[in-house]
C-alpha atoms as a PDB file:
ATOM      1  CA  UNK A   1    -174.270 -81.887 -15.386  1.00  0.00           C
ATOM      2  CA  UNK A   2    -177.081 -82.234 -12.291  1.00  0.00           C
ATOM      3  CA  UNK A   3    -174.016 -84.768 -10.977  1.00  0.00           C
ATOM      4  CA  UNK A   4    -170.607 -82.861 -11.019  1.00  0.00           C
ATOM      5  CA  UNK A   5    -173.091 -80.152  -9.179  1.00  0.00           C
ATOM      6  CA  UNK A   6    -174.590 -82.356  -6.700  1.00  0.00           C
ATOM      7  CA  UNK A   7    -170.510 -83.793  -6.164  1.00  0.00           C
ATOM      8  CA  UNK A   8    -169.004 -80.648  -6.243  1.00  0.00           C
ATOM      9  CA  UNK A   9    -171.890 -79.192  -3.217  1.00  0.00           C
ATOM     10  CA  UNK A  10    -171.103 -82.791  -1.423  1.00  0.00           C
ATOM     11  CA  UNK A  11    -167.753 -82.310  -1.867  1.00  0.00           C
ATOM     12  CA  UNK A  12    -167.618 -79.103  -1.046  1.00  0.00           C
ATOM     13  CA  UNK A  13    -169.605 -79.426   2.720  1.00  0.00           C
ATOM     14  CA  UNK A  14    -167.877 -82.683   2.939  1.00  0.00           C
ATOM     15  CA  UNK A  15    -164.048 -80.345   3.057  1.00  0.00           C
ATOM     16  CA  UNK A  16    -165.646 -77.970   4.974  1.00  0.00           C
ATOM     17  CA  UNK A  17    -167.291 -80.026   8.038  1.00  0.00           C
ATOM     18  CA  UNK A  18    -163.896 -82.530   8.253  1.00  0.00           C
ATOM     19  CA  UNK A  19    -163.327 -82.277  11.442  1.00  0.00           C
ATOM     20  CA  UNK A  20    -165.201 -82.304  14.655  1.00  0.00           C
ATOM     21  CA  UNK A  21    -163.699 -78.771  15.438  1.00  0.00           C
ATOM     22  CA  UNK A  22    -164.736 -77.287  11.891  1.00  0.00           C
ATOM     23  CA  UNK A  23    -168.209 -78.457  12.020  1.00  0.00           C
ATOM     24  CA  UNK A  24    -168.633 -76.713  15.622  1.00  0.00           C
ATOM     25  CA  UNK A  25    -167.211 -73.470  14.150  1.00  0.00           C
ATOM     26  CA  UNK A  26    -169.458 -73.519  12.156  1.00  0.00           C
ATOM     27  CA  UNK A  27    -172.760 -74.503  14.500  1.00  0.00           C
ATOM     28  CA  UNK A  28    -171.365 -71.358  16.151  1.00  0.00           C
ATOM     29  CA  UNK A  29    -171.170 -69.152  13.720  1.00  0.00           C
ATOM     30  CA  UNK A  30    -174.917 -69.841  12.761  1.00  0.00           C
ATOM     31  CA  UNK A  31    -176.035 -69.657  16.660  1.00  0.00           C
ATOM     32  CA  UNK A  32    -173.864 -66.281  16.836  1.00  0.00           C
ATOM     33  CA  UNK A  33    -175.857 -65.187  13.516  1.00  0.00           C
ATOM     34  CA  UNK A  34    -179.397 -66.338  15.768  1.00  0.00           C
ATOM     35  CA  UNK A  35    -178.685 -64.121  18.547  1.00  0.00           C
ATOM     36  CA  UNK A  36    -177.474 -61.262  16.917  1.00  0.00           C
ATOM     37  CA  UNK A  37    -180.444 -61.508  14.780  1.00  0.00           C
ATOM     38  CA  UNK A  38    -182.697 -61.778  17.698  1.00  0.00           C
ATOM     39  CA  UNK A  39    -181.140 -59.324  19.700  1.00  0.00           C
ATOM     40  CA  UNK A  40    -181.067 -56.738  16.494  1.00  0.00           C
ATOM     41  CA  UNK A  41    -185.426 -57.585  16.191  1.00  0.00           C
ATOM     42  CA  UNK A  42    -185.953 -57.079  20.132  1.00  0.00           C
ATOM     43  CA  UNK A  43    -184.542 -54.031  20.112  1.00  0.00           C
ATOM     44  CA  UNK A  44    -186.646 -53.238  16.924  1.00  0.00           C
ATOM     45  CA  UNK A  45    -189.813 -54.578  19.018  1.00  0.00           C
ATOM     46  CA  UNK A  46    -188.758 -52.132  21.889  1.00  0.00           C
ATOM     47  CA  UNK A  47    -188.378 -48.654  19.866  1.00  0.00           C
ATOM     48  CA  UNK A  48    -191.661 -49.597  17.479  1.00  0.00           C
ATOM     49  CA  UNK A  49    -193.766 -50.031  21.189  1.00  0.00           C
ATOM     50  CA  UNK A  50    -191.811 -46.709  22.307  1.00  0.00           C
ATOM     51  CA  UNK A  51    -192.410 -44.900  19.603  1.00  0.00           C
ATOM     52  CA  UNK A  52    -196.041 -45.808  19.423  1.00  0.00           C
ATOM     53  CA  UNK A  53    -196.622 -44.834  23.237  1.00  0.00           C
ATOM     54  CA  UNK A  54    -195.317 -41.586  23.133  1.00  0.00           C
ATOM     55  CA  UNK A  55    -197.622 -41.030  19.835  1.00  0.00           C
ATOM     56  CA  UNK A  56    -200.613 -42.639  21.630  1.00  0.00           C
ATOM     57  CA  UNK A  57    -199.714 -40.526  24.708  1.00  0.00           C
ATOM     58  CA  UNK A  58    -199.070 -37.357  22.551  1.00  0.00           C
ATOM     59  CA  UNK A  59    -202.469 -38.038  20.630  1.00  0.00           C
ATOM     60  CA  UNK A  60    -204.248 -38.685  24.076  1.00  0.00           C
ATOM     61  CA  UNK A  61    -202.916 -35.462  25.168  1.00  0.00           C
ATOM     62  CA  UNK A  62    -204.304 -33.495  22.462  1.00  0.00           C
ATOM     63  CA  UNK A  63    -207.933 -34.578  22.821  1.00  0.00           C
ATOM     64  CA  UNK A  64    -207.917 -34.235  26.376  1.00  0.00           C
ATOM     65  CA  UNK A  65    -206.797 -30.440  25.858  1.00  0.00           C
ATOM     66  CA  UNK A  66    -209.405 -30.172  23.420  1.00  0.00           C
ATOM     67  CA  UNK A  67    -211.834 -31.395  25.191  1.00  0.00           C
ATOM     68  CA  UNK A  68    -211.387 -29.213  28.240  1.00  0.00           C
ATOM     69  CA  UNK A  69    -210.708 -25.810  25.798  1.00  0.00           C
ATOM     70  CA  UNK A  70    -214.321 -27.375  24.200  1.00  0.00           C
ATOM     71  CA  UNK A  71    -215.892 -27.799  27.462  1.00  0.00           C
ATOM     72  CA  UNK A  72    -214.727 -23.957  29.070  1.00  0.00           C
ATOM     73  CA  UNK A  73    -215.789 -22.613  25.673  1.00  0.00           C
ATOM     74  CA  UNK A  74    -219.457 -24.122  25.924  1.00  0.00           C
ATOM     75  CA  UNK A  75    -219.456 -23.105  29.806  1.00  0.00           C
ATOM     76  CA  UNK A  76    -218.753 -19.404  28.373  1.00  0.00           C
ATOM     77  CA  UNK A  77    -221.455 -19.343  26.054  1.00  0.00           C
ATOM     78  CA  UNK A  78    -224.214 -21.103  28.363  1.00  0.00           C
ATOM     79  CA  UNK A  79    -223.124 -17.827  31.081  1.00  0.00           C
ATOM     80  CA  UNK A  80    -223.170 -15.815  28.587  1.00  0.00           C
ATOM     81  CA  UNK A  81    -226.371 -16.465  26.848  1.00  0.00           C
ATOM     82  CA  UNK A  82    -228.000 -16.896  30.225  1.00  0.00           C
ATOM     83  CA  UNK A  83    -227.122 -13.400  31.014  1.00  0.00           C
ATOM     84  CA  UNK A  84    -228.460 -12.399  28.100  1.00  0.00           C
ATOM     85  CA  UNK A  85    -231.981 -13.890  28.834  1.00  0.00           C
ATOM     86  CA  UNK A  86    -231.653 -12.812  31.852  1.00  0.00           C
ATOM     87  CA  UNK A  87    -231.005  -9.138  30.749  1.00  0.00           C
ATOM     88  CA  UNK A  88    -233.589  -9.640  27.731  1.00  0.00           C
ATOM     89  CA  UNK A  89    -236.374 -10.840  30.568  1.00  0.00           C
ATOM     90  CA  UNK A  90    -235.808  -7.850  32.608  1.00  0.00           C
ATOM     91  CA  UNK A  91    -236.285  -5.091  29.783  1.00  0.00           C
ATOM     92  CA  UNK A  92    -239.541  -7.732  28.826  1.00  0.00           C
ATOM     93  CA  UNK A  93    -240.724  -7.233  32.750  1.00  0.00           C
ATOM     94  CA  UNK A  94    -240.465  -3.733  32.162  1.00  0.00           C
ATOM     95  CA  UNK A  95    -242.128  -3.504  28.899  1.00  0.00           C
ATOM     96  CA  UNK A  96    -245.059  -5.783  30.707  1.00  0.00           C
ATOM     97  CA  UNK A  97    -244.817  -3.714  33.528  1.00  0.00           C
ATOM     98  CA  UNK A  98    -245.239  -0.415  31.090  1.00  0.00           C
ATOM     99  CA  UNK A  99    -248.505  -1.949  29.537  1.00  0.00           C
ATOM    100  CA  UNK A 100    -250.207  -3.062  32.157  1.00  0.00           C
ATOM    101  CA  UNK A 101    -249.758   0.425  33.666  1.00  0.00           C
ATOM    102  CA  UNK A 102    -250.603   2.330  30.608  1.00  0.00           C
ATOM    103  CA  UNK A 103    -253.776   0.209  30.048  1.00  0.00           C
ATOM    104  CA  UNK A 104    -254.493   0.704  34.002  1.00  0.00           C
ATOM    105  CA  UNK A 105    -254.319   4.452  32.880  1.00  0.00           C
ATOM    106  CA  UNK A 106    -256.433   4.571  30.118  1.00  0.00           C
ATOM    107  CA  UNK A 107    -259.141   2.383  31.912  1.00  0.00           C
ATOM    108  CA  UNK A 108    -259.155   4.596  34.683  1.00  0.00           C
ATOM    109  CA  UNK A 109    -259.700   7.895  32.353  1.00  0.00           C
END
């Protein structure tokens, strides 16, 4: 049984590669095979790295706009709550202002 299979393979790759010009067919055929294989996975290589830069730039992008929209925002507030002290020290002034003056006038009467 393991014989007539191991004759009929030997056989069989013995009928095919004859000839000088059969066994170069056939060298070809596997190098054509190769470089269409290797030309199919570069171009694979090329559109994975593309794909992955534009994400990477896209993602890049995104923080960088939030970032700035995170850095105006916090600029806003920090104006705004300094006008705020700023406001909330002058009516404090005043109110200082007020008592000192009103206890000026009662220690003078």
């Amino acid at each position: 049984m393991a014989r007539d299979n191991l004759v009929s393979t030997v056989k069989g790759i013995a009928t095919k590669y004859r000839t000088r010009e059969g066994l170069e067919r056939e060298i070809k055929r596997y190098e054509r095979r190769g470089v269409t294989e290797r030309n199919r996975f570069e171009r694979q290589v090329r559109r994975t790295r593309a794909q992955f830069e534009r994400e990477l730039r896209r993602r890049r992008t995104t923080v960088e706009r939030t970032v700035r929209q995170n850095r105006r925002r916090v600029q806003r507030e920090v104006k705004s709550v300094r006008k705020d002290l700023e406001k909330q020290s002058g009516v404090v002034t005043a109110r200082v202002d007020k008592l000192v003056s009103d206890a000026q006038g009662l220690i003078t009467n």
